[in-house]
PDB file of N, CA and C in Angstrom:
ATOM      1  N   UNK A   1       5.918  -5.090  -5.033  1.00  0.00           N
ATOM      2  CA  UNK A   1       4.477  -5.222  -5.111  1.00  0.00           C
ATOM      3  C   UNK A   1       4.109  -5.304  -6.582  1.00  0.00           C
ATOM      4  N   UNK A   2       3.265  -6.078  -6.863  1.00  0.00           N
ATOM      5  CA  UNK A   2       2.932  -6.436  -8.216  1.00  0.00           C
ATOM      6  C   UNK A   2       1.264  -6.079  -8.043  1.00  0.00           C
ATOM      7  N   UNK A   3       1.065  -5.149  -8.927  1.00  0.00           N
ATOM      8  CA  UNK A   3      -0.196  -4.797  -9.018  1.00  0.00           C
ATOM      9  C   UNK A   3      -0.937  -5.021 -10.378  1.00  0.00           C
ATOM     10  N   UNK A   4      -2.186  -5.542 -10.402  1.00  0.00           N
ATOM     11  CA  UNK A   4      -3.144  -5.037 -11.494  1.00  0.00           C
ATOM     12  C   UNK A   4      -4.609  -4.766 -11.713  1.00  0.00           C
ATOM     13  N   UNK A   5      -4.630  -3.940 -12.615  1.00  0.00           N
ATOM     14  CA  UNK A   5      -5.678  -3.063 -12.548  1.00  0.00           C
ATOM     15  C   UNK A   5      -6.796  -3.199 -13.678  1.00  0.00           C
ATOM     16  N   UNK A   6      -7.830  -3.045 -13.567  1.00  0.00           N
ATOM     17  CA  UNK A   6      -9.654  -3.411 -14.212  1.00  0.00           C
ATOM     18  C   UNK A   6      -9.882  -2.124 -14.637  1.00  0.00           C
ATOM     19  N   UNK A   7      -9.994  -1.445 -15.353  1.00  0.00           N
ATOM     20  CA  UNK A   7     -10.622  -0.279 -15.953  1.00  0.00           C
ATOM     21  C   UNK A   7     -12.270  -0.433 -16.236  1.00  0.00           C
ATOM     22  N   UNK A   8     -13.130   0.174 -15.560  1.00  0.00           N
ATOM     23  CA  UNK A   8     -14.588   0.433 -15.627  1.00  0.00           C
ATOM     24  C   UNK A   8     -14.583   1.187 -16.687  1.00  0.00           C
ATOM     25  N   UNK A   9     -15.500   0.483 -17.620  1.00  0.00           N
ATOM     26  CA  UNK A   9     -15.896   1.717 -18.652  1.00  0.00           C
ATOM     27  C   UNK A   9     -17.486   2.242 -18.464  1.00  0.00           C
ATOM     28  N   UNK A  10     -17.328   3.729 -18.903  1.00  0.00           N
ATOM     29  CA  UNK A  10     -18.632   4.229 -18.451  1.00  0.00           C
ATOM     30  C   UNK A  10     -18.879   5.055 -19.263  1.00  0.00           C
ATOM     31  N   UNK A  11     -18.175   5.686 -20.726  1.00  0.00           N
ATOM     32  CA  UNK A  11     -18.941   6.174 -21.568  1.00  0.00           C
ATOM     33  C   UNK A  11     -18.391   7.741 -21.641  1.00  0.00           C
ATOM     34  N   UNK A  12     -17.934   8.241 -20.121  1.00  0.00           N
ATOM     35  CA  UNK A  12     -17.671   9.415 -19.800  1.00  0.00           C
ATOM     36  C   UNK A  12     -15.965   9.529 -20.033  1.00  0.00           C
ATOM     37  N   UNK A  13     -15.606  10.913 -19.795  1.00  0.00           N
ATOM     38  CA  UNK A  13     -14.249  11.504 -19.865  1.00  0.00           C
ATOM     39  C   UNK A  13     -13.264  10.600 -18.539  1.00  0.00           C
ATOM     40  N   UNK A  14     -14.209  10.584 -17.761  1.00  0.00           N
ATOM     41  CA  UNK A  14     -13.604  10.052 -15.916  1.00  0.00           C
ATOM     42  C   UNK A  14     -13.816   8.631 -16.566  1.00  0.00           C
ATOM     43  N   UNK A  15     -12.756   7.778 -16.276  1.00  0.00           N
ATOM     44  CA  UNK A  15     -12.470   6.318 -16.051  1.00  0.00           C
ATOM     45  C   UNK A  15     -12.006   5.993 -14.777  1.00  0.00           C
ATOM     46  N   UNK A  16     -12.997   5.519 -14.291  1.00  0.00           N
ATOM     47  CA  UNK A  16     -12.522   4.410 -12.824  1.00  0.00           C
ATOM     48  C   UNK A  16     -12.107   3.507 -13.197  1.00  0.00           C
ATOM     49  N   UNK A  17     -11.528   2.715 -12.125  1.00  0.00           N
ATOM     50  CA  UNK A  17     -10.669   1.444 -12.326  1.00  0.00           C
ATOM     51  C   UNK A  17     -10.599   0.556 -11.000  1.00  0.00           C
ATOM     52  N   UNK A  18     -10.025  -0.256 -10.729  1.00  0.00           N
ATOM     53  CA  UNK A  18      -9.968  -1.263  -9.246  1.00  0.00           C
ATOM     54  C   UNK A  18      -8.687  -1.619  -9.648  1.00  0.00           C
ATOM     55  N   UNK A  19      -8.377  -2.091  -8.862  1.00  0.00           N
ATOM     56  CA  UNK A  19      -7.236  -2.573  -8.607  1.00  0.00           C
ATOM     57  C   UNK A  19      -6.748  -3.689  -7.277  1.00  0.00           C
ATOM     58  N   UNK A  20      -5.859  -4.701  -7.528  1.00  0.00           N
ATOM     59  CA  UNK A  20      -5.214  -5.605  -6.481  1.00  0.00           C
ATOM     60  C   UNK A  20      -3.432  -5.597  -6.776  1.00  0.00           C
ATOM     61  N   UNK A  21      -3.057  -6.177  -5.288  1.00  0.00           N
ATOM     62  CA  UNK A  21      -1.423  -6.622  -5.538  1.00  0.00           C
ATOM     63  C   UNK A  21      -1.291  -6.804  -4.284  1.00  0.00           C
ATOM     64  N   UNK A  22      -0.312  -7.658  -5.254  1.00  0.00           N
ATOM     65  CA  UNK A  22       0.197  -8.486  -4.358  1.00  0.00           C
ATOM     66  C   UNK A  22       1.977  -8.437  -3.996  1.00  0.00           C
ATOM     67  N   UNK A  23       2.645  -8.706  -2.826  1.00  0.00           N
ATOM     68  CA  UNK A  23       4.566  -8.404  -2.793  1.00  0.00           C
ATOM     69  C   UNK A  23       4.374  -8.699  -1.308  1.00  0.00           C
ATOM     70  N   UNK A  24       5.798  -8.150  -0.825  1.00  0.00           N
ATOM     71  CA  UNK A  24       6.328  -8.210   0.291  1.00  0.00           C
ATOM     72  C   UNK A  24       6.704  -7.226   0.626  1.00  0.00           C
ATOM     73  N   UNK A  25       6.716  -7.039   2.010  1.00  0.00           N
ATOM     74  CA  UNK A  25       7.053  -6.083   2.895  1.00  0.00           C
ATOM     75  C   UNK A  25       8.055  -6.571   4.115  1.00  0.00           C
ATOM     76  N   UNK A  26       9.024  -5.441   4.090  1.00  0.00           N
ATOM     77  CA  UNK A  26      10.085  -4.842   5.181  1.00  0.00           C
ATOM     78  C   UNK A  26       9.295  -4.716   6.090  1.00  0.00           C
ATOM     79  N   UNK A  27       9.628  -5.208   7.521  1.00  0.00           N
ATOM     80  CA  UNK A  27       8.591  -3.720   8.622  1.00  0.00           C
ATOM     81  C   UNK A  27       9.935  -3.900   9.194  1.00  0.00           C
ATOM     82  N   UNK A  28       9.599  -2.976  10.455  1.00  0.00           N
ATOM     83  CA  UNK A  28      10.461  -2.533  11.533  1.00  0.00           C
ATOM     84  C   UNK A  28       9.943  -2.337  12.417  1.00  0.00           C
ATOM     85  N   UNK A  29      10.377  -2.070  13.952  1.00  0.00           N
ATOM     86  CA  UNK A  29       9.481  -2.048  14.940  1.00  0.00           C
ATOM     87  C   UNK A  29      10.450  -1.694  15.779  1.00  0.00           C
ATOM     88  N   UNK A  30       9.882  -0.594  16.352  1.00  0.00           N
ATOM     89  CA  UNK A  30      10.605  -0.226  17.874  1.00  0.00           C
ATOM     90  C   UNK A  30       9.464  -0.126  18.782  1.00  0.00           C
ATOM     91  N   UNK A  31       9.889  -0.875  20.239  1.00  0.00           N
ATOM     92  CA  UNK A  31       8.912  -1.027  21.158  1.00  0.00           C
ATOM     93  C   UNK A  31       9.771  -0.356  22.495  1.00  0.00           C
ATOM     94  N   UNK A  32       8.858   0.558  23.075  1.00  0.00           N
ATOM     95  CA  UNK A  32       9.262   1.649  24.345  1.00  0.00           C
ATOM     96  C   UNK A  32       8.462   1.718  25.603  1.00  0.00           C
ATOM     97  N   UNK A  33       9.046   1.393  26.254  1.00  0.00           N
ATOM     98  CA  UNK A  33       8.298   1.542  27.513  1.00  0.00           C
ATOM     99  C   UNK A  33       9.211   2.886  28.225  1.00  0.00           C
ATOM    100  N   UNK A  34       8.573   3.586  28.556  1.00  0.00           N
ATOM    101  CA  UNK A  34       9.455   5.272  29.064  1.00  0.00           C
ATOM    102  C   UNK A  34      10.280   4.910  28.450  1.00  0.00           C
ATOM    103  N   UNK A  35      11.306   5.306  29.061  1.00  0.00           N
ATOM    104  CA  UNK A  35      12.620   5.011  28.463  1.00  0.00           C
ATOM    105  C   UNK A  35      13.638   4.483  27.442  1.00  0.00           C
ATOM    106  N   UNK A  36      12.573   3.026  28.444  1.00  0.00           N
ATOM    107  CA  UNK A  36      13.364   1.564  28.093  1.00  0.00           C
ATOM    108  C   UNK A  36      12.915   1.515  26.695  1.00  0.00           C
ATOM    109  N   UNK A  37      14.089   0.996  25.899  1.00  0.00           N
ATOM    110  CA  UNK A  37      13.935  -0.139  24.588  1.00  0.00           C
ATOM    111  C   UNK A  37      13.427  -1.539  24.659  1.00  0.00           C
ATOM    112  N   UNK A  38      12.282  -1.835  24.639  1.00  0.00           N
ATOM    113  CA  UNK A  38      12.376  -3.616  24.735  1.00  0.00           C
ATOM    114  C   UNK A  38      12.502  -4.304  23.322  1.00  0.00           C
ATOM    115  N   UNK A  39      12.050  -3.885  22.495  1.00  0.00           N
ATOM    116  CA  UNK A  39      12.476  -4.157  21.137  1.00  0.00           C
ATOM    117  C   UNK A  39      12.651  -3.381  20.009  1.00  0.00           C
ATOM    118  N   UNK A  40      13.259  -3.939  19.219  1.00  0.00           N
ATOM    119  CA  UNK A  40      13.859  -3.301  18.065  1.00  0.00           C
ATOM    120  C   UNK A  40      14.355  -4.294  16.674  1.00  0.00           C
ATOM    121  N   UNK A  41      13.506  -4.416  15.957  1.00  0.00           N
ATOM    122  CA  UNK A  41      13.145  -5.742  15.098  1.00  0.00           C
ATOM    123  C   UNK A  41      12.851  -5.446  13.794  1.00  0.00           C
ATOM    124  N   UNK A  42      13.329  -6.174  12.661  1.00  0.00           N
ATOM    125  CA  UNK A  42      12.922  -6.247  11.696  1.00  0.00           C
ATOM    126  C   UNK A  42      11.800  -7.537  11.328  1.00  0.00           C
ATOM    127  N   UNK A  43      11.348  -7.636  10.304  1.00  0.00           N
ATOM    128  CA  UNK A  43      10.300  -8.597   9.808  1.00  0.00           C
ATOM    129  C   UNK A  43      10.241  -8.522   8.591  1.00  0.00           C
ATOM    130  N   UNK A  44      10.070  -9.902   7.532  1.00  0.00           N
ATOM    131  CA  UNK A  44       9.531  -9.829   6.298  1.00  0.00           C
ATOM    132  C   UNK A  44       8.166 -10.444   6.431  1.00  0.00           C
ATOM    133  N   UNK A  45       6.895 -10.312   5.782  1.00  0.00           N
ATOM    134  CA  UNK A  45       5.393 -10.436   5.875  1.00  0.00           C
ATOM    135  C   UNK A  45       5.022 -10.368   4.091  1.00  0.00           C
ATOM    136  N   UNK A  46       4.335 -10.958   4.142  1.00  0.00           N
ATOM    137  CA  UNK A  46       3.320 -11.037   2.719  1.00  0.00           C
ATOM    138  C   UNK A  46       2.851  -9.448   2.747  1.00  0.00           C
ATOM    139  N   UNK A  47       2.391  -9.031   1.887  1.00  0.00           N
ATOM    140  CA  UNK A  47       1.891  -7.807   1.762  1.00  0.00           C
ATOM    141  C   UNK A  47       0.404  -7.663   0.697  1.00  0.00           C
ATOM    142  N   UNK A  48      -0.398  -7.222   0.748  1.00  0.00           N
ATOM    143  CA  UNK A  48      -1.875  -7.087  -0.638  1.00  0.00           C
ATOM    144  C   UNK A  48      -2.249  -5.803   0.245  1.00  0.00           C
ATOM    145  N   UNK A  49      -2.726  -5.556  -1.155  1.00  0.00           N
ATOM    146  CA  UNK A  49      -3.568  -4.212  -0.902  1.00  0.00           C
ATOM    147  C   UNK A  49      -4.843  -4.060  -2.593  1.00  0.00           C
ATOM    148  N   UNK A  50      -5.480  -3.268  -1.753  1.00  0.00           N
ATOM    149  CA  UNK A  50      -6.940  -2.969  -2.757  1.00  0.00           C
ATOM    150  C   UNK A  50      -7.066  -1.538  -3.195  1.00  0.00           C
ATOM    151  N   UNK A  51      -7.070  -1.435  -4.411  1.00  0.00           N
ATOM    152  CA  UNK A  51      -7.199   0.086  -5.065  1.00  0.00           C
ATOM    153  C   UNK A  51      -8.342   0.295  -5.609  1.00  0.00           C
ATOM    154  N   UNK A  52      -8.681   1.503  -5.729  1.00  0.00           N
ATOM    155  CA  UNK A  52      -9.659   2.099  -6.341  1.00  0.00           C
ATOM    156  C   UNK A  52      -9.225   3.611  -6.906  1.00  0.00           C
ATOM    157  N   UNK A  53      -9.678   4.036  -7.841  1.00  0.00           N
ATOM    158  CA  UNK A  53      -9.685   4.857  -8.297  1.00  0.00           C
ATOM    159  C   UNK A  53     -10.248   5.441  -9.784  1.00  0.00           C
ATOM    160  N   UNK A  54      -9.895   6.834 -10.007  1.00  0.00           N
ATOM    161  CA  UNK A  54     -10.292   7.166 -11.408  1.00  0.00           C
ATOM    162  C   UNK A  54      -9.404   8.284 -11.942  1.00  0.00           C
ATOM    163  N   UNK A  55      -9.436   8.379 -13.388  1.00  0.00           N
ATOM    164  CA  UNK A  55      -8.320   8.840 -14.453  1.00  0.00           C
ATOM    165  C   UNK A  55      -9.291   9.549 -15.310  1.00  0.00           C
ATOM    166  N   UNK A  56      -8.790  10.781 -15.335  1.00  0.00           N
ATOM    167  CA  UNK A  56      -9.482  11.882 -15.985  1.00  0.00           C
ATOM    168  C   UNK A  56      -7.958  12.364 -17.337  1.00  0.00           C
ATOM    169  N   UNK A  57      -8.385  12.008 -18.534  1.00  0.00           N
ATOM    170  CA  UNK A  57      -7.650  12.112 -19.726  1.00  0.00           C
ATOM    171  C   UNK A  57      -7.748  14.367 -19.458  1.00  0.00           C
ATOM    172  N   UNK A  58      -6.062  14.474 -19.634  1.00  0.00           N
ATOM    173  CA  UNK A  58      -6.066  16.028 -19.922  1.00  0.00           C
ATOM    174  C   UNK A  58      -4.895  16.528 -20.771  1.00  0.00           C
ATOM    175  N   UNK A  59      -5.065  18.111 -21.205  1.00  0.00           N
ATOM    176  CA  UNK A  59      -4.179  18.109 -22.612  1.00  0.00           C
ATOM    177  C   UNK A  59      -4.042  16.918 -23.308  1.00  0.00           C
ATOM    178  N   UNK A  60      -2.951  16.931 -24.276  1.00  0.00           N
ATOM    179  CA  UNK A  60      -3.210  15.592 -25.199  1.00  0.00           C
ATOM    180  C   UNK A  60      -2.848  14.427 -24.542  1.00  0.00           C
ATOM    181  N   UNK A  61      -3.158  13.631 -25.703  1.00  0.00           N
ATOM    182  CA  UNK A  61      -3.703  12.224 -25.402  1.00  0.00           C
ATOM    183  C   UNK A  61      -2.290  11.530 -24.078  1.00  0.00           C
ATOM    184  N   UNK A  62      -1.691  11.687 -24.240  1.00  0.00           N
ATOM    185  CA  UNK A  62      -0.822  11.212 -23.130  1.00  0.00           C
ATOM    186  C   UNK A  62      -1.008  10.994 -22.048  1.00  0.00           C
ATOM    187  N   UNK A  63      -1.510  12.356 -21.532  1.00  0.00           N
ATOM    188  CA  UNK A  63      -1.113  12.454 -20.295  1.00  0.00           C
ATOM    189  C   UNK A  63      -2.899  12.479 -19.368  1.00  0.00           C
ATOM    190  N   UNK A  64      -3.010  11.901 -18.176  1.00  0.00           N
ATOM    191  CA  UNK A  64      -3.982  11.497 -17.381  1.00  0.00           C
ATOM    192  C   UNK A  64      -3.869  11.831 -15.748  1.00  0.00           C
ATOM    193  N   UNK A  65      -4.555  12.510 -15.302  1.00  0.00           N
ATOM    194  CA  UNK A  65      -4.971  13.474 -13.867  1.00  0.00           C
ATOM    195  C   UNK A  65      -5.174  12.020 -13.050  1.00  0.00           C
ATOM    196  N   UNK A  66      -5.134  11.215 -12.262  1.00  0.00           N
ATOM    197  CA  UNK A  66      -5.495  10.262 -11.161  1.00  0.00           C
ATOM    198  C   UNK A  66      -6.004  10.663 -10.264  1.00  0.00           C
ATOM    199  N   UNK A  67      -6.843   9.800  -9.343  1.00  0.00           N
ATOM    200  CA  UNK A  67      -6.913   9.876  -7.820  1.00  0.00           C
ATOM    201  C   UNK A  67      -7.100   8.233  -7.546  1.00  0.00           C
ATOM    202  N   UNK A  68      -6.145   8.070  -7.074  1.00  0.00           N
ATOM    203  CA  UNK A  68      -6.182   6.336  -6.053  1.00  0.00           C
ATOM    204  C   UNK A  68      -6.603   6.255  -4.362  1.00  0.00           C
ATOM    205  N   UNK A  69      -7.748   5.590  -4.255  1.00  0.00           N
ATOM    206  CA  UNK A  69      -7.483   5.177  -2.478  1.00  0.00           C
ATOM    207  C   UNK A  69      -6.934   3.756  -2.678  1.00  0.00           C
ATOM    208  N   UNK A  70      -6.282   3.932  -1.985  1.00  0.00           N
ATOM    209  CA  UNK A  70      -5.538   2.200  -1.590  1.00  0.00           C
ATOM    210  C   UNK A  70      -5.243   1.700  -0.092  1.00  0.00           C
ATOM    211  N   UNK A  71      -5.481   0.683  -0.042  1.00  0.00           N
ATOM    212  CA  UNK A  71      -5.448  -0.225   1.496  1.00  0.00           C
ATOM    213  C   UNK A  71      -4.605  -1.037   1.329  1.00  0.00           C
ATOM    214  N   UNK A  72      -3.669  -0.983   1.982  1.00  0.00           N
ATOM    215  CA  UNK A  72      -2.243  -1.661   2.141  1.00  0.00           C
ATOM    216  C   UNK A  72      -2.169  -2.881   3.463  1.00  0.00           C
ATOM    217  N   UNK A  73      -1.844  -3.730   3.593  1.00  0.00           N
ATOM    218  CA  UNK A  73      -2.077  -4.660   5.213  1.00  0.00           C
ATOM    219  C   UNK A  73      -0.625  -5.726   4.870  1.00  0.00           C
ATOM    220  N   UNK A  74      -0.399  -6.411   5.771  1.00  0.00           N
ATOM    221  CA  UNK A  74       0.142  -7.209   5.438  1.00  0.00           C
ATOM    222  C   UNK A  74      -0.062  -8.492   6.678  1.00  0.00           C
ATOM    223  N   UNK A  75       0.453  -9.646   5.993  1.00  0.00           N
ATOM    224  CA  UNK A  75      -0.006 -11.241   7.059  1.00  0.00           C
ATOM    225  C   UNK A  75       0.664 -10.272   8.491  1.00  0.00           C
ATOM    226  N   UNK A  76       0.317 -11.356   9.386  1.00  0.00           N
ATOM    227  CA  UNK A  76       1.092 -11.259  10.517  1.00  0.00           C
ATOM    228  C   UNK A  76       2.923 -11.281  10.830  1.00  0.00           C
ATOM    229  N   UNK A  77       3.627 -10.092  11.173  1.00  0.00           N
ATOM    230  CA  UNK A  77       4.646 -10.092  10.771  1.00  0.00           C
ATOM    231  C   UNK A  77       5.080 -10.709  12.155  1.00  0.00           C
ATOM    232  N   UNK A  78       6.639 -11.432  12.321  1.00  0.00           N
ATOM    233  CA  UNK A  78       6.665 -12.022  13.531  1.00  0.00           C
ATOM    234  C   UNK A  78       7.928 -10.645  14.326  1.00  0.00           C
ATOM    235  N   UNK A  79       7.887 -11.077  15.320  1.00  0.00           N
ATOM    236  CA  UNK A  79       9.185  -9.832  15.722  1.00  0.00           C
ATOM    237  C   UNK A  79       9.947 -10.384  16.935  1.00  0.00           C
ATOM    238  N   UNK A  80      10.966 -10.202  17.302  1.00  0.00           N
ATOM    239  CA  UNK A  80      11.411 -10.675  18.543  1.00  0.00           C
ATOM    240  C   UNK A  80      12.028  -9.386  19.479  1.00  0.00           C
ATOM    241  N   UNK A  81      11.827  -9.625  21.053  1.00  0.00           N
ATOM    242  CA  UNK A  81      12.282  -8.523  22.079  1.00  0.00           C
ATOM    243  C   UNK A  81      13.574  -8.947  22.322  1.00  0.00           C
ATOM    244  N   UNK A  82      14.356  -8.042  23.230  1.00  0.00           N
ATOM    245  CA  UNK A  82      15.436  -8.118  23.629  1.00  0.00           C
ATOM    246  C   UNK A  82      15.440  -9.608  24.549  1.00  0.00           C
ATOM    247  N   UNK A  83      14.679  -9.933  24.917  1.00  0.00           N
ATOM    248  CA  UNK A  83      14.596 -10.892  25.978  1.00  0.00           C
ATOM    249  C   UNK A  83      14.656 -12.170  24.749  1.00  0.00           C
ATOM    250  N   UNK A  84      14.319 -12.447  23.897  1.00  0.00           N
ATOM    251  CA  UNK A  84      14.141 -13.322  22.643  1.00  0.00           C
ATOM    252  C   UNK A  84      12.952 -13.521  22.656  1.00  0.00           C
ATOM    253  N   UNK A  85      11.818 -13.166  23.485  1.00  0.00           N
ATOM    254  CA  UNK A  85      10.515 -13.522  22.971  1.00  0.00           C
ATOM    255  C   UNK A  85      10.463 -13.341  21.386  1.00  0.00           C
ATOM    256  N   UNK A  86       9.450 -14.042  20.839  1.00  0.00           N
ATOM    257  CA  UNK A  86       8.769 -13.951  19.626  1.00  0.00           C
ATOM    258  C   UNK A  86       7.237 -12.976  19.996  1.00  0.00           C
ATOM    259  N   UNK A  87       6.877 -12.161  18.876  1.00  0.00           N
ATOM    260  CA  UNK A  87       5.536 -11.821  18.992  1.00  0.00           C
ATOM    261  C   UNK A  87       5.483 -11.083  17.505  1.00  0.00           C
ATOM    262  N   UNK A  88       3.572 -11.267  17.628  1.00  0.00           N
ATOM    263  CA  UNK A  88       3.285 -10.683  16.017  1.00  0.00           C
ATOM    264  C   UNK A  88       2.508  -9.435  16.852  1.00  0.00           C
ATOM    265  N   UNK A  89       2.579  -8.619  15.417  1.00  0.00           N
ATOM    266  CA  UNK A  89       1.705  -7.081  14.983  1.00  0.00           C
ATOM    267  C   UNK A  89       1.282  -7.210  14.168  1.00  0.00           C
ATOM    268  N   UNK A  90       0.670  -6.269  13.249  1.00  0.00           N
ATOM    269  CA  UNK A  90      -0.066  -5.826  12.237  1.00  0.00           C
ATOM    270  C   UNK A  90       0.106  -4.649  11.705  1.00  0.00           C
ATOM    271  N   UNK A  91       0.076  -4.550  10.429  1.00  0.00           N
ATOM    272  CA  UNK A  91       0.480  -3.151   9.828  1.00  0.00           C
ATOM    273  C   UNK A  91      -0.929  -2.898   8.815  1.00  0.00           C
ATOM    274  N   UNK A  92      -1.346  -1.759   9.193  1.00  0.00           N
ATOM    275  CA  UNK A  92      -2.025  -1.669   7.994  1.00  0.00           C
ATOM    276  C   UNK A  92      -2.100  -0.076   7.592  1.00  0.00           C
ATOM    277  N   UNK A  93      -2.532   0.484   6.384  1.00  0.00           N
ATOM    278  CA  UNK A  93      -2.778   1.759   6.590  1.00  0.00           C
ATOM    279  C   UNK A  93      -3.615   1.888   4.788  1.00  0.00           C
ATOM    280  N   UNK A  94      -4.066   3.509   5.081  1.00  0.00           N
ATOM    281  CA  UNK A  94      -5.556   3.951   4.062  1.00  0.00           C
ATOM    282  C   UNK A  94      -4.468   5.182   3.819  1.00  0.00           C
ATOM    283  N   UNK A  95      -4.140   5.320   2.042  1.00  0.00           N
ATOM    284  CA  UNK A  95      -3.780   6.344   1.484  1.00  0.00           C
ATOM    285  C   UNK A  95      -4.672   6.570   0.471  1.00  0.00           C
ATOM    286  N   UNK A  96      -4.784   8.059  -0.098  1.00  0.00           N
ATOM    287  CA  UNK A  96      -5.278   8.835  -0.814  1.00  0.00           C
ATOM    288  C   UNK A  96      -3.907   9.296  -1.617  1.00  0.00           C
ATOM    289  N   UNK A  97      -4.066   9.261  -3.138  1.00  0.00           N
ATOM    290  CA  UNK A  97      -2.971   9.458  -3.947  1.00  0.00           C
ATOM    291  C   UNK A  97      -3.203  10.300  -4.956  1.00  0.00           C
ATOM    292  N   UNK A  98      -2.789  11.310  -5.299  1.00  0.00           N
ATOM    293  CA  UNK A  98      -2.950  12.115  -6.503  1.00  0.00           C
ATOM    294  C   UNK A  98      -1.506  12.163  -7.505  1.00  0.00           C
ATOM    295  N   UNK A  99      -2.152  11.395  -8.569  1.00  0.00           N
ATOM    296  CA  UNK A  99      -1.095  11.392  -9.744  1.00  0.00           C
ATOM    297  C   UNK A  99      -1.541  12.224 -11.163  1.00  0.00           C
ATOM    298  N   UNK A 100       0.181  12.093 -11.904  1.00  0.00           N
ATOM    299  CA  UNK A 100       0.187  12.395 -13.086  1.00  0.00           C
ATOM    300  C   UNK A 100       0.321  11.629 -13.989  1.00  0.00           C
ATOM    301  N   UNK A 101      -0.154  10.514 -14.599  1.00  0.00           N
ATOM    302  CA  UNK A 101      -0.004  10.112 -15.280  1.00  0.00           C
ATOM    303  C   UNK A 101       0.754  10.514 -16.683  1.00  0.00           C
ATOM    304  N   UNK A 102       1.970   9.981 -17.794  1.00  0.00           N
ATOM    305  CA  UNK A 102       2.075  10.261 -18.782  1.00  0.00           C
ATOM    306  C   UNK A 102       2.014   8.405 -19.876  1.00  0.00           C
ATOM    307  N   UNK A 103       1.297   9.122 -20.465  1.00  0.00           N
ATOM    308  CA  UNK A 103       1.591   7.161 -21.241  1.00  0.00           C
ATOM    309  C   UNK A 103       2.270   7.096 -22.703  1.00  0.00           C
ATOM    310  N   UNK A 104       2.998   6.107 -22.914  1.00  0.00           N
ATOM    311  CA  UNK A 104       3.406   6.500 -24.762  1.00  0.00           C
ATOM    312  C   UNK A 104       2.458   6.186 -25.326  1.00  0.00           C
TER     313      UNK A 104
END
């Protein structure tokens, strides 16, 4: 995933920022009915996702407190069942991230 990021300036200690990227994604997929296995599949899919967040500068200049939300999705991944059908899913998901930043 190749990401990059917009820094909002606002005057204050807190810097927000946005963010995009773009890569590829692995999926996997297991499909169950009781028991039964009907599939069990890998997939490669385009991948983007949208960030947001903000960076609070603490102790010296280095080092920076984060919080990121990011939305992750990717195209339609294709998959196949035991039977050889083809079929697509969707992956998507909403994280909340707390980092440490250190910078030289």
């Amino acid at each position: 995933m190749a990401n990059g990021y917009v820094d909002i300036p606002t005057g204050f200690a807190v810097k927000p920022y946005l963010g995009a990227g773009l890569g590829g994604a692995l999926l996997h997929q297991t499909v169950r009915a009781d028991a039964a296995v009907l599939a069990n599949s890998d997939s490669h899919a385009l991948a983007y996702q949208f960030i947001g967040g903000a960076a609070v500068p603490i102790g010296p200049p280095s080092w920076t407190f984060t919080l990121d939300y990011r939305y992750l999705a990717t195209t339609s991944p294709l998959f196949r069942d035991y039977n050889g059908f083809f079929y697509n899913s969707q992956y998507h998901s909403h994280s909340v991230i707390l980092g440490l930043r250190w910078q030289l």
